[in-house]
C-alpha atoms as a PDB file:
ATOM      1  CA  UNK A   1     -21.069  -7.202  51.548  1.00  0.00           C
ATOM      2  CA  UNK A   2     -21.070  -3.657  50.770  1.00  0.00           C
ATOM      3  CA  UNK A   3     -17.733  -1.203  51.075  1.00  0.00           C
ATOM      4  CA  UNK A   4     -17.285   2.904  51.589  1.00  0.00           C
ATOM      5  CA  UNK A   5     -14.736   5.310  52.832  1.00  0.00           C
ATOM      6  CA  UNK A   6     -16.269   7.213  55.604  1.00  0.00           C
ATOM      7  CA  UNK A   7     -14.950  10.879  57.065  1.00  0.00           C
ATOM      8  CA  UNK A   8     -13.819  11.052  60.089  1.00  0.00           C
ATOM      9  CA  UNK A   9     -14.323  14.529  62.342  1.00  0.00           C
ATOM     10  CA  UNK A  10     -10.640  15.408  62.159  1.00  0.00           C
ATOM     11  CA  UNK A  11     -10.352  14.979  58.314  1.00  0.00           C
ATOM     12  CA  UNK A  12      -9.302  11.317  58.046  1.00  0.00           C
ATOM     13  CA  UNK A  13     -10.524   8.234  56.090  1.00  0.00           C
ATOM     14  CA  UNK A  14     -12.078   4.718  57.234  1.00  0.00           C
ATOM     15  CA  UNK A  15     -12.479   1.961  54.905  1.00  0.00           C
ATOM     16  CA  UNK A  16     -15.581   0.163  55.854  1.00  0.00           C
ATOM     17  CA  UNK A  17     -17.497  -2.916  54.900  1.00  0.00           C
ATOM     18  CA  UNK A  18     -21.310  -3.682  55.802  1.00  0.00           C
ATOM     19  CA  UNK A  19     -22.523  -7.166  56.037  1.00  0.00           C
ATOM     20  CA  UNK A  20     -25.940  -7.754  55.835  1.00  0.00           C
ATOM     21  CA  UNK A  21     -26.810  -3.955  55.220  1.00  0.00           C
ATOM     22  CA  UNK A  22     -29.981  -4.550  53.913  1.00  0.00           C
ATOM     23  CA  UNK A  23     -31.124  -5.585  57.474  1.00  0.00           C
ATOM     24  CA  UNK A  24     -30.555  -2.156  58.652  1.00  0.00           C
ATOM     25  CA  UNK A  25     -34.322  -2.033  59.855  1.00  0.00           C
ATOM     26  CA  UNK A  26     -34.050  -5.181  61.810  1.00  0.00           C
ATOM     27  CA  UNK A  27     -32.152  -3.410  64.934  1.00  0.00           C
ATOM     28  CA  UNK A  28     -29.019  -1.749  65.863  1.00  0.00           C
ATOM     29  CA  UNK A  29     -25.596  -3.662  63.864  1.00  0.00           C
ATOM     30  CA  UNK A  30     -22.760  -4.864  65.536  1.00  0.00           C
ATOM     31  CA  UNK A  31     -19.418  -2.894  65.183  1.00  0.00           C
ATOM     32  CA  UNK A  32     -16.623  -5.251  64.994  1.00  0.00           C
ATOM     33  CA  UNK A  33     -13.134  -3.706  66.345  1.00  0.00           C
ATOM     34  CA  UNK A  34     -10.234  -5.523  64.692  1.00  0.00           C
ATOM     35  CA  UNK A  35      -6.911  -6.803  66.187  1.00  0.00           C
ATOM     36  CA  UNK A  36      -3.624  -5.732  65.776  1.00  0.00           C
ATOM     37  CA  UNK A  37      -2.151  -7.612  62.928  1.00  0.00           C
ATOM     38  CA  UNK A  38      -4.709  -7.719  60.885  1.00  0.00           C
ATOM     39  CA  UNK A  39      -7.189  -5.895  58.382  1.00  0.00           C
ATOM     40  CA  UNK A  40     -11.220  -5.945  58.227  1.00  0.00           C
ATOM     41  CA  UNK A  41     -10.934  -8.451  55.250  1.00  0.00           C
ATOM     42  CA  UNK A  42      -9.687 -11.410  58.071  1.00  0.00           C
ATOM     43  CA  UNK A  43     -13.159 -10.895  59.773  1.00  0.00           C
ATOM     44  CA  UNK A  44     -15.314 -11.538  56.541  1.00  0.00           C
ATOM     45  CA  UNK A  45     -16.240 -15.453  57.382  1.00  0.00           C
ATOM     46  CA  UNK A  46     -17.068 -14.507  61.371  1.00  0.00           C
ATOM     47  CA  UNK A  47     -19.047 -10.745  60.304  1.00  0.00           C
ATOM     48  CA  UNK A  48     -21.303 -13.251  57.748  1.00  0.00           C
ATOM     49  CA  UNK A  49     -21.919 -15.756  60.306  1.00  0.00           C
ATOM     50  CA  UNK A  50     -22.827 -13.451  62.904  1.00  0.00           C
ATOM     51  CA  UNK A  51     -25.331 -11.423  60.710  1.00  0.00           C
ATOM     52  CA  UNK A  52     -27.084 -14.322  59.547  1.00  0.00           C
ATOM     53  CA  UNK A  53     -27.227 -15.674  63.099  1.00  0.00           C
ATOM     54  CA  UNK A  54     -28.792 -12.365  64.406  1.00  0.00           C
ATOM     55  CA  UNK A  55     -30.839 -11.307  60.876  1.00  0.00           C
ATOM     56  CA  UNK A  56     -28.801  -7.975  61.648  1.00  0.00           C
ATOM     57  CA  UNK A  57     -25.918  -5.761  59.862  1.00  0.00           C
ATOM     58  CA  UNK A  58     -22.530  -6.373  60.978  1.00  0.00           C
ATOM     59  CA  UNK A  59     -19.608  -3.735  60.149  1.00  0.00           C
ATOM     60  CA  UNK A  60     -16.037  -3.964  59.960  1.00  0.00           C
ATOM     61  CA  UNK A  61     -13.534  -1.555  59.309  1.00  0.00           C
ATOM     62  CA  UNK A  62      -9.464  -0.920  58.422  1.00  0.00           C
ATOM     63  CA  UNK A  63      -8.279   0.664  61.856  1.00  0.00           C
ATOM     64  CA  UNK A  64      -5.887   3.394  60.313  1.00  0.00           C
ATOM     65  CA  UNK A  65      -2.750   2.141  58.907  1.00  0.00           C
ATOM     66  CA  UNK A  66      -4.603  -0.775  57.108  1.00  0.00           C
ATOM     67  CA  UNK A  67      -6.250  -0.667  53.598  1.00  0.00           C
ATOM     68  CA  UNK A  68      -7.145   2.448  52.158  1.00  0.00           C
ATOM     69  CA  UNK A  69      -8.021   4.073  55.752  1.00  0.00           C
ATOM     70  CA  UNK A  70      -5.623   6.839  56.756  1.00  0.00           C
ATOM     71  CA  UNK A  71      -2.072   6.108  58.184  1.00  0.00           C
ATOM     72  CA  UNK A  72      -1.807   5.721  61.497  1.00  0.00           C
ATOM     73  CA  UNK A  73       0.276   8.670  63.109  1.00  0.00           C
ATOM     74  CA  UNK A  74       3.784   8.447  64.916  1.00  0.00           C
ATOM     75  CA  UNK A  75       2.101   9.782  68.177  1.00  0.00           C
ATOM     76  CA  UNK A  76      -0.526   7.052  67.980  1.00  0.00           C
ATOM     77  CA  UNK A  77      -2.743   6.813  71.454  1.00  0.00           C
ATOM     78  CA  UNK A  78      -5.888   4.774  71.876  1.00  0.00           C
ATOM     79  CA  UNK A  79      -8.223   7.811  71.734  1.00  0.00           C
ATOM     80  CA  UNK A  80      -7.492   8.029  68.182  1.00  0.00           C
ATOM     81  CA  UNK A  81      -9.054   4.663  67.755  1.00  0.00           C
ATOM     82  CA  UNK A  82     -11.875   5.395  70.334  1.00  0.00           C
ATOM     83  CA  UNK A  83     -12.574   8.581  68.241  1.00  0.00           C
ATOM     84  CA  UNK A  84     -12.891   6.690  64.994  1.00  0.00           C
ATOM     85  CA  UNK A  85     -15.188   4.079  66.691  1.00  0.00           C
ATOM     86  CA  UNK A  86     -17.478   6.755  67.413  1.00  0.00           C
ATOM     87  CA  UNK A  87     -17.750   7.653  63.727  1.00  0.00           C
ATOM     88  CA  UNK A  88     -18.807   4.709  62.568  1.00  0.00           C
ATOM     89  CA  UNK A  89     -20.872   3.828  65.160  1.00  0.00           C
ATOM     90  CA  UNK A  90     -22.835   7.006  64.499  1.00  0.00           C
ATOM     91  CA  UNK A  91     -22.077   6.135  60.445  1.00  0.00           C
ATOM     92  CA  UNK A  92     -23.952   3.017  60.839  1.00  0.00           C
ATOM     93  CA  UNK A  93     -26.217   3.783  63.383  1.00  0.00           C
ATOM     94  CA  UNK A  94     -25.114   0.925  66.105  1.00  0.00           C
ATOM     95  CA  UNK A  95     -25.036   0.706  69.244  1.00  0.00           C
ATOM     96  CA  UNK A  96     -23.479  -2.785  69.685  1.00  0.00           C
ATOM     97  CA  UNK A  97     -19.807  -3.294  69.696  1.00  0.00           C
ATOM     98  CA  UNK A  98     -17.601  -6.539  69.609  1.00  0.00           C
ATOM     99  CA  UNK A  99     -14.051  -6.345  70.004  1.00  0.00           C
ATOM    100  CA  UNK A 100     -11.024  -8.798  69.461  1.00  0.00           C
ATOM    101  CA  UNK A 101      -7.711  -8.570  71.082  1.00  0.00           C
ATOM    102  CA  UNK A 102      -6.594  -4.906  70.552  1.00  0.00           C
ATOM    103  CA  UNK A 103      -9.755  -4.140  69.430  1.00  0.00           C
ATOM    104  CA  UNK A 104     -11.132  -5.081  72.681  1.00  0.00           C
ATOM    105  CA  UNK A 105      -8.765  -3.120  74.585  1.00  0.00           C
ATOM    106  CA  UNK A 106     -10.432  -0.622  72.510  1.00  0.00           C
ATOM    107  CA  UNK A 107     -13.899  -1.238  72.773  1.00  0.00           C
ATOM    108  CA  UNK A 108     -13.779  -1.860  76.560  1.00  0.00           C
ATOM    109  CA  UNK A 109     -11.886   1.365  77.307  1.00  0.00           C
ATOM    110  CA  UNK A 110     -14.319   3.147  74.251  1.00  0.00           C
ATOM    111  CA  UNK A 111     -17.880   2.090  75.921  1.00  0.00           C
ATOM    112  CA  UNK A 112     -16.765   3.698  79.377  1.00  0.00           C
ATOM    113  CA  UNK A 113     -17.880   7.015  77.282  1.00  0.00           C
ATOM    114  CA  UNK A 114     -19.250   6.204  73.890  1.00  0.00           C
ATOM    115  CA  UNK A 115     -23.301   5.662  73.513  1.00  0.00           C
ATOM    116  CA  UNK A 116     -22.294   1.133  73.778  1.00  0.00           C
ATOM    117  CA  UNK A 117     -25.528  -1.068  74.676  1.00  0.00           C
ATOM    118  CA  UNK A 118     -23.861  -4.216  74.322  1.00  0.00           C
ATOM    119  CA  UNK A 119     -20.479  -4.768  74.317  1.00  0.00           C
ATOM    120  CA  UNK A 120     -19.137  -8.336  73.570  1.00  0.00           C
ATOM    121  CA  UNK A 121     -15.134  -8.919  73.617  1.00  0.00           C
ATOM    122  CA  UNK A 122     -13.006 -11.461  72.726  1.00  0.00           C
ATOM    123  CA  UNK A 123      -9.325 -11.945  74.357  1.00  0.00           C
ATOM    124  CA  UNK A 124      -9.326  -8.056  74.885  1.00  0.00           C
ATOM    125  CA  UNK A 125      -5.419  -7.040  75.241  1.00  0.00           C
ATOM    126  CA  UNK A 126      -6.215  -4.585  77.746  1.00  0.00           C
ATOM    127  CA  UNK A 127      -3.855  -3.801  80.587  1.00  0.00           C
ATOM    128  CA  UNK A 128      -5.460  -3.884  84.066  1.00  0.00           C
ATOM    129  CA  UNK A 129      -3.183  -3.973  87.287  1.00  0.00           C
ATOM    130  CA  UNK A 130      -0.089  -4.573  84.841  1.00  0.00           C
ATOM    131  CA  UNK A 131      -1.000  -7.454  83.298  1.00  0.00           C
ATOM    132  CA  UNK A 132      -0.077  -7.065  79.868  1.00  0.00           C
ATOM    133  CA  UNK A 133       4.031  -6.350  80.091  1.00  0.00           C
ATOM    134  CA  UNK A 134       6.374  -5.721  77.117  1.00  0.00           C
ATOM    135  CA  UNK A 135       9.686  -5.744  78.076  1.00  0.00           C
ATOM    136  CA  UNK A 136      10.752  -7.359  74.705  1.00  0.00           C
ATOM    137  CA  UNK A 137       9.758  -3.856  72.821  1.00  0.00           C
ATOM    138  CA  UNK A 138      13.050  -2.724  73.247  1.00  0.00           C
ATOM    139  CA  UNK A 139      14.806  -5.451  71.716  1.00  0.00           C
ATOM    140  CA  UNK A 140      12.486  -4.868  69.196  1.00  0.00           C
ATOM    141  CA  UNK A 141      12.924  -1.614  68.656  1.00  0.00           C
ATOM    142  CA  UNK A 142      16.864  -2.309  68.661  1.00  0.00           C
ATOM    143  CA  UNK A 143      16.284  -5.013  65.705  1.00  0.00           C
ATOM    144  CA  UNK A 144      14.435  -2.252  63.674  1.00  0.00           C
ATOM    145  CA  UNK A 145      16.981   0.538  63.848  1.00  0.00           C
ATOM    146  CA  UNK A 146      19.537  -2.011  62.961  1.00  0.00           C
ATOM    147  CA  UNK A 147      17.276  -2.524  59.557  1.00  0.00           C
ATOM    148  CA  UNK A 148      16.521  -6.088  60.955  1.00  0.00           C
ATOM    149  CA  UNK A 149      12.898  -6.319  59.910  1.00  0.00           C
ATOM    150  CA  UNK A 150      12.734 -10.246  60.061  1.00  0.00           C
ATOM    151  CA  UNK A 151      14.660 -10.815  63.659  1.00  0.00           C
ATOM    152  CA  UNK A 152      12.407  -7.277  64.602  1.00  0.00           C
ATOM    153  CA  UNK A 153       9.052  -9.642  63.729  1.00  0.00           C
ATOM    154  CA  UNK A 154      10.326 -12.503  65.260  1.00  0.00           C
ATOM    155  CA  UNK A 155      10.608 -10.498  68.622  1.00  0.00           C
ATOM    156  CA  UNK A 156       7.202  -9.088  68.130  1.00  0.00           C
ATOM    157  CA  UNK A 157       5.840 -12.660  67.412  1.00  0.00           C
ATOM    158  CA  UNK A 158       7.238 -13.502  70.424  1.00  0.00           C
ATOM    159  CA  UNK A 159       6.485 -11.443  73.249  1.00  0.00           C
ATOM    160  CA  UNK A 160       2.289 -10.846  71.600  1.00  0.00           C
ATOM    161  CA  UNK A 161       2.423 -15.109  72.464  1.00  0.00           C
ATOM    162  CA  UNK A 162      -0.709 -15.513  70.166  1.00  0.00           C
ATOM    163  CA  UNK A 163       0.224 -17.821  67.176  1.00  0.00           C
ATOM    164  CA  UNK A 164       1.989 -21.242  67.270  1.00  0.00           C
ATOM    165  CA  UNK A 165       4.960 -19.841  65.537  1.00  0.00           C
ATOM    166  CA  UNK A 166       5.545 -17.741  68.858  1.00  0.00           C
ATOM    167  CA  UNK A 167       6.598 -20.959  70.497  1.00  0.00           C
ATOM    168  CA  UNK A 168       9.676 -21.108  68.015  1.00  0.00           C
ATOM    169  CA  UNK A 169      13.225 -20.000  68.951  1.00  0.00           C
ATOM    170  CA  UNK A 170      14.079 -16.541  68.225  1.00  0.00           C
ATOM    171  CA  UNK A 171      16.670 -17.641  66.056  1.00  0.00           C
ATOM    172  CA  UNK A 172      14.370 -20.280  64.053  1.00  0.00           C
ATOM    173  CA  UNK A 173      11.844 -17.840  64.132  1.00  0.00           C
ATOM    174  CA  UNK A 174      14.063 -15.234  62.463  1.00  0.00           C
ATOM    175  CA  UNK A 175      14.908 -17.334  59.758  1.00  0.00           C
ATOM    176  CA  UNK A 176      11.526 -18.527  59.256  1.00  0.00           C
ATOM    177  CA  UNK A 177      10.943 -14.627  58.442  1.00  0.00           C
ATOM    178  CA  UNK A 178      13.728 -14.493  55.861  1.00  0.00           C
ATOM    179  CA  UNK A 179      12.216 -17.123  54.071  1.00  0.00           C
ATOM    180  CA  UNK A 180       8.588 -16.005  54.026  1.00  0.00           C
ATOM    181  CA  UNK A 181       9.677 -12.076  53.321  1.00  0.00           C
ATOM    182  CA  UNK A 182       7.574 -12.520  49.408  1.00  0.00           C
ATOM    183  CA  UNK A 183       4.421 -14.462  50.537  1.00  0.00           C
ATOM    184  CA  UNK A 184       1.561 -12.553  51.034  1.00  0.00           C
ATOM    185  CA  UNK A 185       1.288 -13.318  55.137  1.00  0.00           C
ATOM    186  CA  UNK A 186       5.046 -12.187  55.527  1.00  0.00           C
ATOM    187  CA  UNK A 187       3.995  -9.079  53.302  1.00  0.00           C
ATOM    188  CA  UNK A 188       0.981  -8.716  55.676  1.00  0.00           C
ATOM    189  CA  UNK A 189       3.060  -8.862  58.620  1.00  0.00           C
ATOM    190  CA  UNK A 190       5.788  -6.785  57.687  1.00  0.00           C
ATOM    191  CA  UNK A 191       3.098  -3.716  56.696  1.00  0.00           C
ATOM    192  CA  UNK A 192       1.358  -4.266  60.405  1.00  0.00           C
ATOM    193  CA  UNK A 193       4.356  -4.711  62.506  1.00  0.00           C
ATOM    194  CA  UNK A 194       5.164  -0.840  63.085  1.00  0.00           C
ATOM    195  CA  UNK A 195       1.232  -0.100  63.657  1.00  0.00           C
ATOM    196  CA  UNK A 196       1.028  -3.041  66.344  1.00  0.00           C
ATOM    197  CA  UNK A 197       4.309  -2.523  68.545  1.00  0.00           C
ATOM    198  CA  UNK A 198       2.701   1.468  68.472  1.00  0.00           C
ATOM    199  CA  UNK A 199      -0.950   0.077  70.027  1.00  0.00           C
ATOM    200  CA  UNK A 200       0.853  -2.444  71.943  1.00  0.00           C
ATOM    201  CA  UNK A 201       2.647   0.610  73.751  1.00  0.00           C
ATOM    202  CA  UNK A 202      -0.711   2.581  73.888  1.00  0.00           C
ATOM    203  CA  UNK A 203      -2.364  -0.050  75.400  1.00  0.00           C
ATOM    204  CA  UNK A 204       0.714   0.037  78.019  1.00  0.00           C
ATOM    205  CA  UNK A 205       0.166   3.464  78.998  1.00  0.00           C
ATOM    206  CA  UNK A 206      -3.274   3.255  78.991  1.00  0.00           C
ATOM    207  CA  UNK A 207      -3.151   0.549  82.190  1.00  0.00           C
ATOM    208  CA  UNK A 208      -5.437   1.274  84.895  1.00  0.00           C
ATOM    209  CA  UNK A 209      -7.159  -0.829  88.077  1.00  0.00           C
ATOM    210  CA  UNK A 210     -10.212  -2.137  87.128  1.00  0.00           C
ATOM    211  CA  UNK A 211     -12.221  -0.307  89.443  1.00  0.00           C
ATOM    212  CA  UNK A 212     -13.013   2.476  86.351  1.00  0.00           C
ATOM    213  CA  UNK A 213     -14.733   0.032  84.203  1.00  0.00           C
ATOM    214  CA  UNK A 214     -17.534   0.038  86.311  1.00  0.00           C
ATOM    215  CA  UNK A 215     -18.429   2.734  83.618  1.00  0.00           C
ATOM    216  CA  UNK A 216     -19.283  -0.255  81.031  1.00  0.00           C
ATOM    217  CA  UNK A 217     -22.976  -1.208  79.955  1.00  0.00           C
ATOM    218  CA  UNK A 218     -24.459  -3.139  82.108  1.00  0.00           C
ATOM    219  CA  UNK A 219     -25.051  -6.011  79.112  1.00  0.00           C
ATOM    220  CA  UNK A 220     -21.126  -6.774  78.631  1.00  0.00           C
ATOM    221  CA  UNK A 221     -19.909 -10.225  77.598  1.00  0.00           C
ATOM    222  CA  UNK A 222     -16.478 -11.544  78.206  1.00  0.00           C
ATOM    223  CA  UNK A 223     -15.139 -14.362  76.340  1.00  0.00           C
ATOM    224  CA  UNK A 224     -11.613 -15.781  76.598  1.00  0.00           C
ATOM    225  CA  UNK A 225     -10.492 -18.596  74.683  1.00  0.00           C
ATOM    226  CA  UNK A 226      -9.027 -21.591  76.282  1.00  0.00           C
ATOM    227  CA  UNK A 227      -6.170 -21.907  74.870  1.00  0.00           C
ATOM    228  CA  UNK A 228      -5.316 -17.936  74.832  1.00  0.00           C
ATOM    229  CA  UNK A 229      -2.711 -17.052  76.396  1.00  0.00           C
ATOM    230  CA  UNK A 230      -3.493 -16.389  80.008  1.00  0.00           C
ATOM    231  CA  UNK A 231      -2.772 -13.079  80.142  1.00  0.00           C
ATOM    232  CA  UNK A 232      -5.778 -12.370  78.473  1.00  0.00           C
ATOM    233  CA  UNK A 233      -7.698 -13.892  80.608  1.00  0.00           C
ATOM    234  CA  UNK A 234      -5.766 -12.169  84.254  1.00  0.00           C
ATOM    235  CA  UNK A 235      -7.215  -8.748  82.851  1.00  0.00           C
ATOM    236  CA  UNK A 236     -10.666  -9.873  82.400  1.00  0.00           C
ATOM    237  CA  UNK A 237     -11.171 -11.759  85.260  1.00  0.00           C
ATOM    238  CA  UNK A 238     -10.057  -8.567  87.364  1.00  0.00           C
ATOM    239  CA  UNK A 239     -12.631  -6.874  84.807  1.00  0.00           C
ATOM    240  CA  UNK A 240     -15.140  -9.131  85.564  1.00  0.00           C
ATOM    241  CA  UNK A 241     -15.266  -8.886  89.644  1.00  0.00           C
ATOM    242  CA  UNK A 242     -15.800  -5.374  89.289  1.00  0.00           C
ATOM    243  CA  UNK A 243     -18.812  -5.702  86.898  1.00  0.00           C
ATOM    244  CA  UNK A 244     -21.979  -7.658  88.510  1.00  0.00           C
ATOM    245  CA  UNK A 245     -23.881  -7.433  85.381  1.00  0.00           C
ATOM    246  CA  UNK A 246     -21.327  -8.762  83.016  1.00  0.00           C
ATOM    247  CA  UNK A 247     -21.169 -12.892  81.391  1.00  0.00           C
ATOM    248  CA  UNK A 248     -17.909 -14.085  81.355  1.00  0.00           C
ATOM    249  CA  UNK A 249     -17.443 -17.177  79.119  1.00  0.00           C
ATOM    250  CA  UNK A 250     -14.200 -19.526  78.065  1.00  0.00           C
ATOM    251  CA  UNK A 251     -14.486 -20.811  74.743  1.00  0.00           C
ATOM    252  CA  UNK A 252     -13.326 -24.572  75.097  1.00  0.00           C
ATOM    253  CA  UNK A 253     -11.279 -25.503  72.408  1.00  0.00           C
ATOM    254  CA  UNK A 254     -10.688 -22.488  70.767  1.00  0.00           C
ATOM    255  CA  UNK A 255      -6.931 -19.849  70.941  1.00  0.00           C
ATOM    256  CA  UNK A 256      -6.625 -16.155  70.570  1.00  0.00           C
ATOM    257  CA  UNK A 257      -7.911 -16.876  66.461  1.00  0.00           C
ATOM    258  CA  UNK A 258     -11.168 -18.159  67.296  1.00  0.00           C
ATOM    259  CA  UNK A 259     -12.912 -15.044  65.828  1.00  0.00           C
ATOM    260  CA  UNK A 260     -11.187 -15.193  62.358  1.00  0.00           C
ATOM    261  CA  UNK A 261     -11.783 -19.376  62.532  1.00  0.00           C
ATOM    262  CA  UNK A 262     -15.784 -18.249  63.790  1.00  0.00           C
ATOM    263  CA  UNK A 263     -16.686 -21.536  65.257  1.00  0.00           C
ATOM    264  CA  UNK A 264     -20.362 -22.198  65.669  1.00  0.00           C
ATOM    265  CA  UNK A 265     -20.369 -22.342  69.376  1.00  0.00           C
ATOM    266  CA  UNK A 266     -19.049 -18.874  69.269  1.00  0.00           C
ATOM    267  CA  UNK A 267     -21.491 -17.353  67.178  1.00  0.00           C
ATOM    268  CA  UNK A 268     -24.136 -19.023  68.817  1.00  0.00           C
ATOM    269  CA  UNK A 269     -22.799 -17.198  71.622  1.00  0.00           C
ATOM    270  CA  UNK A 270     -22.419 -13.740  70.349  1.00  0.00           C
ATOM    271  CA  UNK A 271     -26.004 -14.332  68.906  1.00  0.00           C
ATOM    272  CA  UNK A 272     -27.897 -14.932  71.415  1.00  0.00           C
ATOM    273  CA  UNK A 273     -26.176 -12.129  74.119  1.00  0.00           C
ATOM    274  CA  UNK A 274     -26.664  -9.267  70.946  1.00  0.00           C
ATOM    275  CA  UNK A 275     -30.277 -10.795  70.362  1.00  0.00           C
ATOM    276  CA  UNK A 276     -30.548  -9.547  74.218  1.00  0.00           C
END
């Protein structure tokens, strides 16, 4: 695996890592979008799989706000990450995107403009017809500007509804915060937090009928795990009716980490739809 800082057009930074670089003349690479609460590094076992699987590059990168890519700014929307997704697409000369969670909220609304042949997505948090809801962003935001950082996490935890510690009391789940503050996951979680309740609130106001995503490639996989929470998999079905040509697929077995776990069934999956 290979890592740069890239430029972006408006002056920022993107820390990116190349797996599998030296395929580069084997075919377009994959671009993998990221979730929320975590950094490129989570994706290293699934990018490795995947480009060995395909004999093709696969890049990830540090959305800003995570590694040594630029801070993400106060006024955060999602065309700042649809912006930066065109750089390194044109960076690494790809035209084939896979996005997980947030980053599929991204990539999906991204490839209704951006040059996308494939697009493969994974439990996309994308709002269609209101189907992602955050009512628990106040209390959040309450928790914060009381200097609450471990009951704020526990609220965020909570209303995203994606790990098995979501399904713990508030109060449990607050102290559970307290206690992990010094490891390096509560260190992790506490540097994301701010960054994710932003995108969760861009992908919010970003909610639209999925009529416009007829826009997408015509080659567009989605795949929602079975034991996601099923609001993922409300948006995608909408998403799906709307788009003859896409492959919509339920991983048995797997939750909302499947991608960072990269099971073989998946990959075999991913393969074979980027192998076209």
């Amino acid at each position: 695996m290979t890592s740069e800082n890239i430029k972006t057009p408006d002056g920022g930074t993107l820390e990116l890592f190349s797996t599998g670089a030296e395929l580069a003349s084997a075919g377009s690479g994959v671009v993998v979008v990221p979730a929320s609460m975590v950094s490129a590094a989570d994706y290293t076992k699934f990018a490795q799989k995947l480009s060995a699987a395909l004999g093709r590059p696969v890049h990830t990168f540090n959305r800003r706000g995570r590694g040594s890519s630029s801070p993400q700014a106060e006024d955060y929307t999602l065309d700042s990450d649809i912006r930066d997704l065109d750089a390194v697409m044109k960076h690494t000369s790809s035209t084939d995107v896979f996005g997980h969670s947030f980053g599929g909220a991204v990539a999906l609304h991204a490839a209704r403009t951006l040059p996308v042949e494939r697009l493969a997505v994974y439990d996309p948090a994308v709002s269609v017809n209101h189907s992602v809801k955050a009512d628990w962003t106040a209390e959040y935001e309450r928790a914060t500007a009381a200097g609450d950082d471990d009951r704020a996490l526990a609220v965020l935890t909570k209303g995203l509804e994606t790990g098995a510690f979501s399904r713990m009391p508030l109060s449990m789940l607050t102290i559970a915060n307290k206690l992990t503050a010094g490891t390096h996951l509560g260190k992790q979680m506490r540097e994301k937090m701010r960054t994710g309740v932003r995108e969760i609130k861009a992908i919010i106001a970003a909610d639209m009928p999925a009529e416009p995503f007829l826009e997408l490639p015509l080659e567009t996989l989605i795949v929602v795990g079975e034991k996601s929470p099923a609001y993922f998999g409300v948006a995608c079905g909408q998403i799906h009716d709307v788009l003859s040509g896409s492959s919509y697929t339920i991983l048995q077995g797997s939750g909302h980490d499947g991608v960072l776990r990269a099971p073989d069934r998946l990959i075999t999956e991913l393969s074979d739809f980027f192998a076209g």
